[in-house]
PDBML (XML) file of the C-alpha atoms, coordinates in Angstrom:
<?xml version="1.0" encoding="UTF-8" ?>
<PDBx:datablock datablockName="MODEL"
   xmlns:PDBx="http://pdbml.pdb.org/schema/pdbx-v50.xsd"
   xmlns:xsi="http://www.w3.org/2001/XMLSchema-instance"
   xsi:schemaLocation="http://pdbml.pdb.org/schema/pdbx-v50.xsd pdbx-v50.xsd">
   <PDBx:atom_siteCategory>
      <PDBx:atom_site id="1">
         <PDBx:B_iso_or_equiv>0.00</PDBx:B_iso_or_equiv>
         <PDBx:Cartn_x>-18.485</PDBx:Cartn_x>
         <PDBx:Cartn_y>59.267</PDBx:Cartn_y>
         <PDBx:Cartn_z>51.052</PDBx:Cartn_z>
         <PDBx:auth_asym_id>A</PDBx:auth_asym_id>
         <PDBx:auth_atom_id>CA</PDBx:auth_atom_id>
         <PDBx:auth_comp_id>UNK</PDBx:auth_comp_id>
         <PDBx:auth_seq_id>1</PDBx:auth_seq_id>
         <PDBx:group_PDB>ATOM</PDBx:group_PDB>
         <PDBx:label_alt_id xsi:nil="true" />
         <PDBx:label_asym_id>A</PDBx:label_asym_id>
         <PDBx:label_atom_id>CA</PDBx:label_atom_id>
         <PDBx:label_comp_id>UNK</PDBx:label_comp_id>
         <PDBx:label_entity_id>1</PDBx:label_entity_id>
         <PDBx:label_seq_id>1</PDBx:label_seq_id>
         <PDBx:occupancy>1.00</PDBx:occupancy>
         <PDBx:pdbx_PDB_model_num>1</PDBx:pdbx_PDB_model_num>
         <PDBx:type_symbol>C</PDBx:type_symbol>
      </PDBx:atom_site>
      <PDBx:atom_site id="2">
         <PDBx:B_iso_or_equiv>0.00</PDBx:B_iso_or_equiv>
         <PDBx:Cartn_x>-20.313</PDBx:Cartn_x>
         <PDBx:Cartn_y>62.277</PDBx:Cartn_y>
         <PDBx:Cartn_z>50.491</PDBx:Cartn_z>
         <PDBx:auth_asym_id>A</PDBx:auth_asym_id>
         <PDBx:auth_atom_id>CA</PDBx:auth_atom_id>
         <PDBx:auth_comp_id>UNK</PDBx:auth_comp_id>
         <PDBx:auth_seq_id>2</PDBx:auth_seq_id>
         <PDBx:group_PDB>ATOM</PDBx:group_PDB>
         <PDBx:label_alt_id xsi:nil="true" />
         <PDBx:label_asym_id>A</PDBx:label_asym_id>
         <PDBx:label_atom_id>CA</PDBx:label_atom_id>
         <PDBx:label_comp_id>UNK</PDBx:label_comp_id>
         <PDBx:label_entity_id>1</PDBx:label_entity_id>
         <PDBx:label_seq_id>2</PDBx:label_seq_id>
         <PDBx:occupancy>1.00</PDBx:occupancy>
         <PDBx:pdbx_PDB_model_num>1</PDBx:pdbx_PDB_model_num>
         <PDBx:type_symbol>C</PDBx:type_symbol>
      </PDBx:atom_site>
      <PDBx:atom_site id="3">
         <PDBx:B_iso_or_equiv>0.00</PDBx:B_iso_or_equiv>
         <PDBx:Cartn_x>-19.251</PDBx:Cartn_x>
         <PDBx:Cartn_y>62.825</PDBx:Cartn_y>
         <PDBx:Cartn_z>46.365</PDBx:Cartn_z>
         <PDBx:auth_asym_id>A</PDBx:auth_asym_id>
         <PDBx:auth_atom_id>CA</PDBx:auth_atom_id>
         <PDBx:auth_comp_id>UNK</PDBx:auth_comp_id>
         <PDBx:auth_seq_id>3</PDBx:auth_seq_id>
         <PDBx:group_PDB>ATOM</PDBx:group_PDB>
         <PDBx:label_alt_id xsi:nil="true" />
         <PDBx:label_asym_id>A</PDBx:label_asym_id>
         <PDBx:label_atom_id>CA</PDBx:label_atom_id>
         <PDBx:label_comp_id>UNK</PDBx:label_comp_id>
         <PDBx:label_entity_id>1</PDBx:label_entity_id>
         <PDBx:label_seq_id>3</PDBx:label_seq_id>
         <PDBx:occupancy>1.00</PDBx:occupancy>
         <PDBx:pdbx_PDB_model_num>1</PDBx:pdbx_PDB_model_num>
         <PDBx:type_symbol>C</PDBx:type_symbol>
      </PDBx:atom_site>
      <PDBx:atom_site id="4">
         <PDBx:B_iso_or_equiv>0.00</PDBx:B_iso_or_equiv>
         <PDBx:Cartn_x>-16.876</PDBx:Cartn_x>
         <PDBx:Cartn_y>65.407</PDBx:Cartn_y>
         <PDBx:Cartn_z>47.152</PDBx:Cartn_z>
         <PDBx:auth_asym_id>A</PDBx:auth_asym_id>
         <PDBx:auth_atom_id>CA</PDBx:auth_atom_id>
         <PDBx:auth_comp_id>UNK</PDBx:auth_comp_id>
         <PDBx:auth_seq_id>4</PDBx:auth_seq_id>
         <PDBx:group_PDB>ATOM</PDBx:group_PDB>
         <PDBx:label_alt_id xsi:nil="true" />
         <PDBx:label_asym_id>A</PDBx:label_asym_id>
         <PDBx:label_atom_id>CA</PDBx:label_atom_id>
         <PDBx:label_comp_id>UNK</PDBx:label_comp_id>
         <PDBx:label_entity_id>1</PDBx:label_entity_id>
         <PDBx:label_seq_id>4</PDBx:label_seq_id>
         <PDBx:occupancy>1.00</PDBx:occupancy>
         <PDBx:pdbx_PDB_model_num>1</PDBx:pdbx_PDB_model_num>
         <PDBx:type_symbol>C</PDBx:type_symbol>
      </PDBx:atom_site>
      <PDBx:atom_site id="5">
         <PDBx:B_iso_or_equiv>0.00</PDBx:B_iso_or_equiv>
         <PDBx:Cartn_x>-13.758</PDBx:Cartn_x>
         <PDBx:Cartn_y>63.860</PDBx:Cartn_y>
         <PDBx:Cartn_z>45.349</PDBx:Cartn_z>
         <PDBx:auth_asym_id>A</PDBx:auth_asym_id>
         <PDBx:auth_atom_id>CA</PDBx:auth_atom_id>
         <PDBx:auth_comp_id>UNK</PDBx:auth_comp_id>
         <PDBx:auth_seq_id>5</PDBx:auth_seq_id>
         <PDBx:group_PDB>ATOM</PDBx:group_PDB>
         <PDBx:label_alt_id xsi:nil="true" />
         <PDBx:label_asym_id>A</PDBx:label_asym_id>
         <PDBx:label_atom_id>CA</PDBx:label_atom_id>
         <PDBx:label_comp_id>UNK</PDBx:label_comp_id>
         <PDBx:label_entity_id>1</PDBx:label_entity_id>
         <PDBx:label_seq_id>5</PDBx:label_seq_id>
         <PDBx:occupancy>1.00</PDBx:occupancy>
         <PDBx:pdbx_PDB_model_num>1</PDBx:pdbx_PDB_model_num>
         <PDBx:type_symbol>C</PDBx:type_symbol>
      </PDBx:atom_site>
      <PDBx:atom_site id="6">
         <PDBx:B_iso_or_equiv>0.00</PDBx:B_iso_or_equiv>
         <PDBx:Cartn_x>-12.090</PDBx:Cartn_x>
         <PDBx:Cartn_y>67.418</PDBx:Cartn_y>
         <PDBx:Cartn_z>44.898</PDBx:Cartn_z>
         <PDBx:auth_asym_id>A</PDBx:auth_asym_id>
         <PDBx:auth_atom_id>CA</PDBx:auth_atom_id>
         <PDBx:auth_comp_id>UNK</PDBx:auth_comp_id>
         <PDBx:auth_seq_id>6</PDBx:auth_seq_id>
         <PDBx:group_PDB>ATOM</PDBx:group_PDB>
         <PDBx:label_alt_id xsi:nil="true" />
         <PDBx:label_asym_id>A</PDBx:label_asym_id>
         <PDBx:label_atom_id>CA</PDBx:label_atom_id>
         <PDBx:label_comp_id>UNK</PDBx:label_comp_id>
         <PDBx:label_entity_id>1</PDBx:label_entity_id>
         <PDBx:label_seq_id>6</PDBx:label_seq_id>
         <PDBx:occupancy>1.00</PDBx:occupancy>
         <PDBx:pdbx_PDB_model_num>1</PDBx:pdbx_PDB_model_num>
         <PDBx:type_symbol>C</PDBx:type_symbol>
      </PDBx:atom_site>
      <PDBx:atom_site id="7">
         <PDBx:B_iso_or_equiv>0.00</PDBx:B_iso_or_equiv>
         <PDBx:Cartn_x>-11.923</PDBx:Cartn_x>
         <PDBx:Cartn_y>68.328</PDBx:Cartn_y>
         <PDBx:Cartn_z>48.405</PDBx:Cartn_z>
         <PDBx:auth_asym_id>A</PDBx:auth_asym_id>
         <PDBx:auth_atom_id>CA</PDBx:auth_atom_id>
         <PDBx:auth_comp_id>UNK</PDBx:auth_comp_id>
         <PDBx:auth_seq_id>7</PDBx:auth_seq_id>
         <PDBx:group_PDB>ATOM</PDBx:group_PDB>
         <PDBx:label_alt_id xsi:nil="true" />
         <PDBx:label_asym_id>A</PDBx:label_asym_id>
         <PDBx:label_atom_id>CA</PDBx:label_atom_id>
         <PDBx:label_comp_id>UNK</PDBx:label_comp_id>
         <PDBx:label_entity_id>1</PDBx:label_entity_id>
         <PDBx:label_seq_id>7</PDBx:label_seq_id>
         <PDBx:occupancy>1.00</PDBx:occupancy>
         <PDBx:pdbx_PDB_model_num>1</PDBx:pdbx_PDB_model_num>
         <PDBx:type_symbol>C</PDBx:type_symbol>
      </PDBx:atom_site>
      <PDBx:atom_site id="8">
         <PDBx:B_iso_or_equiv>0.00</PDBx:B_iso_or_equiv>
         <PDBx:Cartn_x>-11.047</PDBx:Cartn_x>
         <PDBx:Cartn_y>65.034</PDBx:Cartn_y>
         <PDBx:Cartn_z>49.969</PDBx:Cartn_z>
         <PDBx:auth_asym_id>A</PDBx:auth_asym_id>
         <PDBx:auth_atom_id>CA</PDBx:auth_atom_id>
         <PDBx:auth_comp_id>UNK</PDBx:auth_comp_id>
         <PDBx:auth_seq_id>8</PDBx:auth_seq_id>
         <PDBx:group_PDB>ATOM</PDBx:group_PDB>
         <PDBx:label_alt_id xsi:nil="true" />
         <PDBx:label_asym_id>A</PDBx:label_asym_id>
         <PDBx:label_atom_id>CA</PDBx:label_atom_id>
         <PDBx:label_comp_id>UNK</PDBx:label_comp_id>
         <PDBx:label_entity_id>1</PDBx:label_entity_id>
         <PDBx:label_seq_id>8</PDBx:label_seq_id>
         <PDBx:occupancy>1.00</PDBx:occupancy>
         <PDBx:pdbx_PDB_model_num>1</PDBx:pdbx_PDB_model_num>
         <PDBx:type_symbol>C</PDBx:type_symbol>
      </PDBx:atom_site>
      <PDBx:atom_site id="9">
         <PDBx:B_iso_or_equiv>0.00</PDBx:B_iso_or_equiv>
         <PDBx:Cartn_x>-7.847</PDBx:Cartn_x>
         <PDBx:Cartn_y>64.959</PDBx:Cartn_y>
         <PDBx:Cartn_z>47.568</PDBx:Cartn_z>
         <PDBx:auth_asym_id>A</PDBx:auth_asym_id>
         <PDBx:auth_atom_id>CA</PDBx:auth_atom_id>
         <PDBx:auth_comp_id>UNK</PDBx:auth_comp_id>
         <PDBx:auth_seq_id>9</PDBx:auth_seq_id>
         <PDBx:group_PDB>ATOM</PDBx:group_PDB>
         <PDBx:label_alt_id xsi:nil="true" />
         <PDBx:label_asym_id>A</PDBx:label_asym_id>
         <PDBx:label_atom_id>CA</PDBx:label_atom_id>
         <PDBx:label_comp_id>UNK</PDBx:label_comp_id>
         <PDBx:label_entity_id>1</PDBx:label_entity_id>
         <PDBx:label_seq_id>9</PDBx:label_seq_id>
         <PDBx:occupancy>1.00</PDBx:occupancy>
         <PDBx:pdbx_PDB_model_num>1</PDBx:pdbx_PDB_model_num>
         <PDBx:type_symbol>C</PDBx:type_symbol>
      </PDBx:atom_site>
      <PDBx:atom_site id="10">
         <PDBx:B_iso_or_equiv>0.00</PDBx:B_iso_or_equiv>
         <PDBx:Cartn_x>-7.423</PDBx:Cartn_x>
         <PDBx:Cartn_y>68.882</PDBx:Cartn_y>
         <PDBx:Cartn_z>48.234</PDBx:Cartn_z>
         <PDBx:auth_asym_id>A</PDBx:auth_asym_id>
         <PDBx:auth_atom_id>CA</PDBx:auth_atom_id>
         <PDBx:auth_comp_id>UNK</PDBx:auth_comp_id>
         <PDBx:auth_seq_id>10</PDBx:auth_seq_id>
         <PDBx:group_PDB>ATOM</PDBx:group_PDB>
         <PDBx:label_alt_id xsi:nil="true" />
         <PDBx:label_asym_id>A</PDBx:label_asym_id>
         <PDBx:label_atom_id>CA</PDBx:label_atom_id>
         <PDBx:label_comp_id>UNK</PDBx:label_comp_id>
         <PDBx:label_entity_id>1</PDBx:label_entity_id>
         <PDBx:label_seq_id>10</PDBx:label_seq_id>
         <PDBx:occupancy>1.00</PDBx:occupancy>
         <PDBx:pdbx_PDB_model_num>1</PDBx:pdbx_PDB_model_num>
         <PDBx:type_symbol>C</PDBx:type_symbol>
      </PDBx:atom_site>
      <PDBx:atom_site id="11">
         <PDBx:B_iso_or_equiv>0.00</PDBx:B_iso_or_equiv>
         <PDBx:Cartn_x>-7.312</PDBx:Cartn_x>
         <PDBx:Cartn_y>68.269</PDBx:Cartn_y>
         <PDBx:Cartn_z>52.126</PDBx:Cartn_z>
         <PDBx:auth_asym_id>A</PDBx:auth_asym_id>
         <PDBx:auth_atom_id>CA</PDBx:auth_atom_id>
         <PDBx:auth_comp_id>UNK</PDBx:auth_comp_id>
         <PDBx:auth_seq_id>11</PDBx:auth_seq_id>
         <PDBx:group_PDB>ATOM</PDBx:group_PDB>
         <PDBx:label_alt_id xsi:nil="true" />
         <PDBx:label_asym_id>A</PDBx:label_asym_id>
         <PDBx:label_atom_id>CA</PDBx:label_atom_id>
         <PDBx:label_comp_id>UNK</PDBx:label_comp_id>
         <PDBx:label_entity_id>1</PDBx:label_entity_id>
         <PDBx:label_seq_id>11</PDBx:label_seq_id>
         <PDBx:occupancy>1.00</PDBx:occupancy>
         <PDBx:pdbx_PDB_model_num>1</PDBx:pdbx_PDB_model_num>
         <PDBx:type_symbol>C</PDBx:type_symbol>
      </PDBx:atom_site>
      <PDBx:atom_site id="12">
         <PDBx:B_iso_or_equiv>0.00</PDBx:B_iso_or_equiv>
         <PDBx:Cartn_x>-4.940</PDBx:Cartn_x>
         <PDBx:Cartn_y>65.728</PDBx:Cartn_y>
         <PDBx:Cartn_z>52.289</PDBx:Cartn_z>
         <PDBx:auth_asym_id>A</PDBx:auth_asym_id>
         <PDBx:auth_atom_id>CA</PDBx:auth_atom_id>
         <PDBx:auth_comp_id>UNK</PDBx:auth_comp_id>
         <PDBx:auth_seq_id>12</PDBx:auth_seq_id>
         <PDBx:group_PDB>ATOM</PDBx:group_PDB>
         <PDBx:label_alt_id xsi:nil="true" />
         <PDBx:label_asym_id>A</PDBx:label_asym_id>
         <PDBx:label_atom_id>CA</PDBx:label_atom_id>
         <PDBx:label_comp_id>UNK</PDBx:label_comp_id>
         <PDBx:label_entity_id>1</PDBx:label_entity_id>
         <PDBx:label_seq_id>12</PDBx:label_seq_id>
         <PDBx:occupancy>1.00</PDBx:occupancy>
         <PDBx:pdbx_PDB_model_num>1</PDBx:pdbx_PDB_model_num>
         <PDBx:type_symbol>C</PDBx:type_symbol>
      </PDBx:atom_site>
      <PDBx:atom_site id="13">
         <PDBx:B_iso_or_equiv>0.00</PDBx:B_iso_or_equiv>
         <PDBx:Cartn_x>-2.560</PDBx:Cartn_x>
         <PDBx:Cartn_y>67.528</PDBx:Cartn_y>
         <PDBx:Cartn_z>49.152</PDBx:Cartn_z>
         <PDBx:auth_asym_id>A</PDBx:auth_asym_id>
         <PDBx:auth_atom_id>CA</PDBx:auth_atom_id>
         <PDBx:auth_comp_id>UNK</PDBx:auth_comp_id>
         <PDBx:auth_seq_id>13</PDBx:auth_seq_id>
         <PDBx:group_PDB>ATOM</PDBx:group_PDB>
         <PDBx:label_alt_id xsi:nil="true" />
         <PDBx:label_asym_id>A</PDBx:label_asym_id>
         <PDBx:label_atom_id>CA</PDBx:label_atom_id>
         <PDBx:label_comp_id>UNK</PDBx:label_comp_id>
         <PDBx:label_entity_id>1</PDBx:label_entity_id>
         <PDBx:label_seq_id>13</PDBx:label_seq_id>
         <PDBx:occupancy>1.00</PDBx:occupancy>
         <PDBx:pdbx_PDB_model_num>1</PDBx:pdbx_PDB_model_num>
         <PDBx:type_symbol>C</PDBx:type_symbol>
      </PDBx:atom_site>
      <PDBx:atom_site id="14">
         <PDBx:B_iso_or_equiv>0.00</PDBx:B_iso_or_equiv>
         <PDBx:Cartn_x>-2.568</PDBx:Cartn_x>
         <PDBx:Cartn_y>70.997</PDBx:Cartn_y>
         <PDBx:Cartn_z>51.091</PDBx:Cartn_z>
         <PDBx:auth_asym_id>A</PDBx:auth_asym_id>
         <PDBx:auth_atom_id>CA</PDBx:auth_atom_id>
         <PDBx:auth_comp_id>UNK</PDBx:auth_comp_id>
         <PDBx:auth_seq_id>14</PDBx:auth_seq_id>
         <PDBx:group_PDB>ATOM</PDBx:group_PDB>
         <PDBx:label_alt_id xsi:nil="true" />
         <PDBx:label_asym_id>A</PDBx:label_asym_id>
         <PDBx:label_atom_id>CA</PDBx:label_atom_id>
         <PDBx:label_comp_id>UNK</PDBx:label_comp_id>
         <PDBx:label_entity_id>1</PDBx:label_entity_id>
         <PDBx:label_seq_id>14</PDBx:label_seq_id>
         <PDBx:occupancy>1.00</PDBx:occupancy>
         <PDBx:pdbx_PDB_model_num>1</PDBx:pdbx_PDB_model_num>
         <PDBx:type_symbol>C</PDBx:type_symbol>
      </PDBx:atom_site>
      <PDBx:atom_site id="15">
         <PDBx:B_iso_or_equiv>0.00</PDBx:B_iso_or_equiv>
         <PDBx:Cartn_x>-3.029</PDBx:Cartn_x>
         <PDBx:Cartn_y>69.873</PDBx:Cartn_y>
         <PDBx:Cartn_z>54.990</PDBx:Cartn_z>
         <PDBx:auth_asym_id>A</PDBx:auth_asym_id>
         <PDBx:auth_atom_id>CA</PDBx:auth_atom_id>
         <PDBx:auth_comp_id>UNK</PDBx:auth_comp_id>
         <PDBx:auth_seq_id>15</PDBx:auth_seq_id>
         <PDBx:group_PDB>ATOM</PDBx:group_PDB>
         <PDBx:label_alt_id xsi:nil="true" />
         <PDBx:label_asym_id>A</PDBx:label_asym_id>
         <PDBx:label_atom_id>CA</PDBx:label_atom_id>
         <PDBx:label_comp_id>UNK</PDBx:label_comp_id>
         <PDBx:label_entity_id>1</PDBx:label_entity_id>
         <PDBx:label_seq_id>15</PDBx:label_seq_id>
         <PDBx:occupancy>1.00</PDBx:occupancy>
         <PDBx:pdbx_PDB_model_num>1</PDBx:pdbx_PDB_model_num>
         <PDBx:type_symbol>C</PDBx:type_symbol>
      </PDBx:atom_site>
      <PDBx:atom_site id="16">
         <PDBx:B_iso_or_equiv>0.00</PDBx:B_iso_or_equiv>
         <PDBx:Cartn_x>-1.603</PDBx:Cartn_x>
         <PDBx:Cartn_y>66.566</PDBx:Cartn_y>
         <PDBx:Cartn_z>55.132</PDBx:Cartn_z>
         <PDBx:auth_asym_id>A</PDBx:auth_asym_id>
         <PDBx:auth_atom_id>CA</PDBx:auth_atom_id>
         <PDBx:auth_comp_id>UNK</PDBx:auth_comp_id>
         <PDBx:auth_seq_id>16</PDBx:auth_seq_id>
         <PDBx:group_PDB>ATOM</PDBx:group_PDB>
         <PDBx:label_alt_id xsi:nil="true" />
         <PDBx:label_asym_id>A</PDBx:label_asym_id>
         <PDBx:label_atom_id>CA</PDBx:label_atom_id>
         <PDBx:label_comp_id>UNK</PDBx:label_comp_id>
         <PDBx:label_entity_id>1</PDBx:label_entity_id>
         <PDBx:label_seq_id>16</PDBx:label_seq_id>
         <PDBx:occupancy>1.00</PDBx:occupancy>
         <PDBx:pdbx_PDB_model_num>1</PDBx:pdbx_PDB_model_num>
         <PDBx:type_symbol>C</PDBx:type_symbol>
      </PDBx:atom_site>
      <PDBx:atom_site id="17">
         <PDBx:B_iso_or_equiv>0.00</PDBx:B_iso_or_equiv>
         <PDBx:Cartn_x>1.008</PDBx:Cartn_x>
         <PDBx:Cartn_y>66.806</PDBx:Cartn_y>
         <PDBx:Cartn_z>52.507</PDBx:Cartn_z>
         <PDBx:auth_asym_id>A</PDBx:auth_asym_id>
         <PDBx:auth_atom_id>CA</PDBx:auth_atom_id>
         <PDBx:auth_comp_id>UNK</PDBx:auth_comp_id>
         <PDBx:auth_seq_id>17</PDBx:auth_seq_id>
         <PDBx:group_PDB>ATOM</PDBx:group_PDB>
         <PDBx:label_alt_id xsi:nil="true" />
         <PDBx:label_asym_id>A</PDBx:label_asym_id>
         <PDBx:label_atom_id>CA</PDBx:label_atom_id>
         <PDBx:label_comp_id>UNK</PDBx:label_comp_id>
         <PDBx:label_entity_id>1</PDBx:label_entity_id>
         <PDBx:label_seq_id>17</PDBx:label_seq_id>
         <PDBx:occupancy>1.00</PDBx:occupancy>
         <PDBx:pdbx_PDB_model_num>1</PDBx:pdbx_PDB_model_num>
         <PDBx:type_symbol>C</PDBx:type_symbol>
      </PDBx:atom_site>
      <PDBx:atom_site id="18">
         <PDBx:B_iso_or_equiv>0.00</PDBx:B_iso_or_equiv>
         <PDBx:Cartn_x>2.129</PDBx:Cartn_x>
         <PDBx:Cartn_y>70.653</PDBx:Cartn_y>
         <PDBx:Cartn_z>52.793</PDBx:Cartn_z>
         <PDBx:auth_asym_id>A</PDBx:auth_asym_id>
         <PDBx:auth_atom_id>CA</PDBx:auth_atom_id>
         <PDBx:auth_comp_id>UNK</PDBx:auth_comp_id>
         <PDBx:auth_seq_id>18</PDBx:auth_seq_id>
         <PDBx:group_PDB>ATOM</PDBx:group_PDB>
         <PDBx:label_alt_id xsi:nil="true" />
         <PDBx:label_asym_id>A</PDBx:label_asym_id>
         <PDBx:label_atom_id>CA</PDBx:label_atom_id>
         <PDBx:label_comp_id>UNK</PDBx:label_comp_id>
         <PDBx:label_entity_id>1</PDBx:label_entity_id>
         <PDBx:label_seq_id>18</PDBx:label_seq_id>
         <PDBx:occupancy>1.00</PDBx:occupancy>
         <PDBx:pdbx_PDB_model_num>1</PDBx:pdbx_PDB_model_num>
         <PDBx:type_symbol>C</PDBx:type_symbol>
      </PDBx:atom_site>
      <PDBx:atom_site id="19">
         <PDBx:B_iso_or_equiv>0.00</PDBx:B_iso_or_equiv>
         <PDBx:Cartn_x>0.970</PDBx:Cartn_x>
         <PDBx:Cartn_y>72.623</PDBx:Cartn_y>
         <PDBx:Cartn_z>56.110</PDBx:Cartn_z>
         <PDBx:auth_asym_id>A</PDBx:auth_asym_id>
         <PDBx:auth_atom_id>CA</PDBx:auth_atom_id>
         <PDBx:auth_comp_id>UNK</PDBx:auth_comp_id>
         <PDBx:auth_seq_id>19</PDBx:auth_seq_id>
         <PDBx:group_PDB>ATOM</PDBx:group_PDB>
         <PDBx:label_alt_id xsi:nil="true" />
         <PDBx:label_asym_id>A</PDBx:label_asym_id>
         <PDBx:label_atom_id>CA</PDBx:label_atom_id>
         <PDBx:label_comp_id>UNK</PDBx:label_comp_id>
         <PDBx:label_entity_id>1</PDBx:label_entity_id>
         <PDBx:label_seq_id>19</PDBx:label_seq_id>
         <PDBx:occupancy>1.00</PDBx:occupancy>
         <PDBx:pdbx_PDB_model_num>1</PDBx:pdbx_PDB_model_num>
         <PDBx:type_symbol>C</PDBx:type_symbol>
      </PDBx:atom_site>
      <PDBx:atom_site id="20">
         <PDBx:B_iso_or_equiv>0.00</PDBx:B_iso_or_equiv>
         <PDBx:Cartn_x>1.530</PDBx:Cartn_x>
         <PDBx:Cartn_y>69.495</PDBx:Cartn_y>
         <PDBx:Cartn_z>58.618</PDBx:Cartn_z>
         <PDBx:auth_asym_id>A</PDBx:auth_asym_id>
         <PDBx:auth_atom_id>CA</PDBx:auth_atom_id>
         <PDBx:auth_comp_id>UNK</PDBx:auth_comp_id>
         <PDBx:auth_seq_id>20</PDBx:auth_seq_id>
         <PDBx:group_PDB>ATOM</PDBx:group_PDB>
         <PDBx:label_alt_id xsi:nil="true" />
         <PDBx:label_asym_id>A</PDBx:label_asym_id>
         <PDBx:label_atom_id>CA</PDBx:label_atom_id>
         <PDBx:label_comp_id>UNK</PDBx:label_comp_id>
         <PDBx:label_entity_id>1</PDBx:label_entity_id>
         <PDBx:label_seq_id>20</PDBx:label_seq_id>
         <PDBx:occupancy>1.00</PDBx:occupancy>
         <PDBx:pdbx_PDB_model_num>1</PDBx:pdbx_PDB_model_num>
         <PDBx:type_symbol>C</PDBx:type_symbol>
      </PDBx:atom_site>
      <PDBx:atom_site id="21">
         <PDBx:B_iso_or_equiv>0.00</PDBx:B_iso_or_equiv>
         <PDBx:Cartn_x>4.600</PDBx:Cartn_x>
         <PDBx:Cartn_y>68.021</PDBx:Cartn_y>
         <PDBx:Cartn_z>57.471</PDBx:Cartn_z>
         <PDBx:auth_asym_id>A</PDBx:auth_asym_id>
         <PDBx:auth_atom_id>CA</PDBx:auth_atom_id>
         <PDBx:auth_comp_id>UNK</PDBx:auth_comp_id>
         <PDBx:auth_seq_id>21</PDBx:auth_seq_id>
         <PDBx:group_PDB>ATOM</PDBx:group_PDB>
         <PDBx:label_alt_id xsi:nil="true" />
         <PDBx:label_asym_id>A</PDBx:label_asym_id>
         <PDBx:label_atom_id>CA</PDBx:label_atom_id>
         <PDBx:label_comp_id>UNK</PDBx:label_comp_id>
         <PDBx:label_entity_id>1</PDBx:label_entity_id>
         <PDBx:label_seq_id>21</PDBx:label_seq_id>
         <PDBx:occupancy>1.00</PDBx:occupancy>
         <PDBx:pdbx_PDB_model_num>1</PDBx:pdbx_PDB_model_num>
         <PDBx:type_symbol>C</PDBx:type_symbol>
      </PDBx:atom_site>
      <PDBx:atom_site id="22">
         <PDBx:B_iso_or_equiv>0.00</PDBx:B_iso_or_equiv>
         <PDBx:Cartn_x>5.884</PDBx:Cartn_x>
         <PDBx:Cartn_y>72.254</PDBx:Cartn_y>
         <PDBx:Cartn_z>57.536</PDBx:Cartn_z>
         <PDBx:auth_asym_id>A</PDBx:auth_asym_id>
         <PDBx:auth_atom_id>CA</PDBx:auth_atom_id>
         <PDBx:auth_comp_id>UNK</PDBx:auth_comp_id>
         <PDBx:auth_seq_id>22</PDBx:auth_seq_id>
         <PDBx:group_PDB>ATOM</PDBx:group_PDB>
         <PDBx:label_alt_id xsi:nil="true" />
         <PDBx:label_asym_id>A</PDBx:label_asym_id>
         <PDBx:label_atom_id>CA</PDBx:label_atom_id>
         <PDBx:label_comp_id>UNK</PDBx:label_comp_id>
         <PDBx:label_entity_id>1</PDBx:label_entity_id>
         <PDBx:label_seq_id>22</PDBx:label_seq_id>
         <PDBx:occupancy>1.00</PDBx:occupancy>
         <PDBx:pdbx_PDB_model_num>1</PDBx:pdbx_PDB_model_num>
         <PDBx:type_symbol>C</PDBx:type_symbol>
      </PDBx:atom_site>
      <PDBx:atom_site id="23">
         <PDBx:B_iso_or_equiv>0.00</PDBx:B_iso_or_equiv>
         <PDBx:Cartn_x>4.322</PDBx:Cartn_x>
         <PDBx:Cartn_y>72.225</PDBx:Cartn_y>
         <PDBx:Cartn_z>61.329</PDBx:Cartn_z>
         <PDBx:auth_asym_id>A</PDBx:auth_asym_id>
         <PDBx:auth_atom_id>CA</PDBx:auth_atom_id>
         <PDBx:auth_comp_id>UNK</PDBx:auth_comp_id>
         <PDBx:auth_seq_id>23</PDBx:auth_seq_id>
         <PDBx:group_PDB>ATOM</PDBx:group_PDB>
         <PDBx:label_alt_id xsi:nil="true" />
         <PDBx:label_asym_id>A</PDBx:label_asym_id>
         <PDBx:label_atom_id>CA</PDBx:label_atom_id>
         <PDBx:label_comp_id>UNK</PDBx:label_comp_id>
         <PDBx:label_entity_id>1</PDBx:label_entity_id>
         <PDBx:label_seq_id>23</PDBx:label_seq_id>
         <PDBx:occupancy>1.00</PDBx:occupancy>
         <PDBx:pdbx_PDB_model_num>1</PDBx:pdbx_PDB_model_num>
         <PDBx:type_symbol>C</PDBx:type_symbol>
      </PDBx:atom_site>
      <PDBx:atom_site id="24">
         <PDBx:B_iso_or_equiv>0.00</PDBx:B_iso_or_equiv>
         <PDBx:Cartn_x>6.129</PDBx:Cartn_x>
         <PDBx:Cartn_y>69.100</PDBx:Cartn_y>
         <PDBx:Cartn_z>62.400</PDBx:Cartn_z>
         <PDBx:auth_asym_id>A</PDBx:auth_asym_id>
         <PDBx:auth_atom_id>CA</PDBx:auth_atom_id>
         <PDBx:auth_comp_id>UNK</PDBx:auth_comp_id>
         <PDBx:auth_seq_id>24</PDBx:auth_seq_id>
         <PDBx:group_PDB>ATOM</PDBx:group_PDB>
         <PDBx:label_alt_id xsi:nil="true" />
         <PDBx:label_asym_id>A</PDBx:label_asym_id>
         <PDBx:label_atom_id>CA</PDBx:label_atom_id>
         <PDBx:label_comp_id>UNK</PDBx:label_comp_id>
         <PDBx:label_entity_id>1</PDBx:label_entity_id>
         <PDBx:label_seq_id>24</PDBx:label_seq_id>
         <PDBx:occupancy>1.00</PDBx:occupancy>
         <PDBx:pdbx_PDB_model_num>1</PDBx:pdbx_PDB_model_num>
         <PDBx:type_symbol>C</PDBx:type_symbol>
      </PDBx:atom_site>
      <PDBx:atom_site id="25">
         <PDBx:B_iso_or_equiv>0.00</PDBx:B_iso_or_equiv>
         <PDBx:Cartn_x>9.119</PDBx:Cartn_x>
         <PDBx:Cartn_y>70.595</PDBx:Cartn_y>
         <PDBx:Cartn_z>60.939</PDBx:Cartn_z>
         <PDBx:auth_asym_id>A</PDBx:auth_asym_id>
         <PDBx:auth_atom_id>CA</PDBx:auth_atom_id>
         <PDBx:auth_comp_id>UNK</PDBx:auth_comp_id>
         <PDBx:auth_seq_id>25</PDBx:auth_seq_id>
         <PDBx:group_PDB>ATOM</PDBx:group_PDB>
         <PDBx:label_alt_id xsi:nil="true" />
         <PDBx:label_asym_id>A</PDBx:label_asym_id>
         <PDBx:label_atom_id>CA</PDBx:label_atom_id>
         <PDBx:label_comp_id>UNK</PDBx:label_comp_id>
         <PDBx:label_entity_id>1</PDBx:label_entity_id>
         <PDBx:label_seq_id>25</PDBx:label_seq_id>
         <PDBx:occupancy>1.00</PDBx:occupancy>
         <PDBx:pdbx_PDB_model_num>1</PDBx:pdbx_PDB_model_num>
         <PDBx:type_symbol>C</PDBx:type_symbol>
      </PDBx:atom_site>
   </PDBx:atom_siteCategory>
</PDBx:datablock>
């Protein structure tokens, strides 16, 4: 909402998609 296209996609490709998923495991 705020423009920031970069960092929405970057949180959810490095957080989401990387560091949780490794947490959970």
């Amino acid at each position: 909402l705020l423009k920031a296209e970069f960092l929405a996609i970057a949180l959810v490709l490095v957080y989401v998609g990387a560091v949780m998923v490794l947490f959970l495991f």
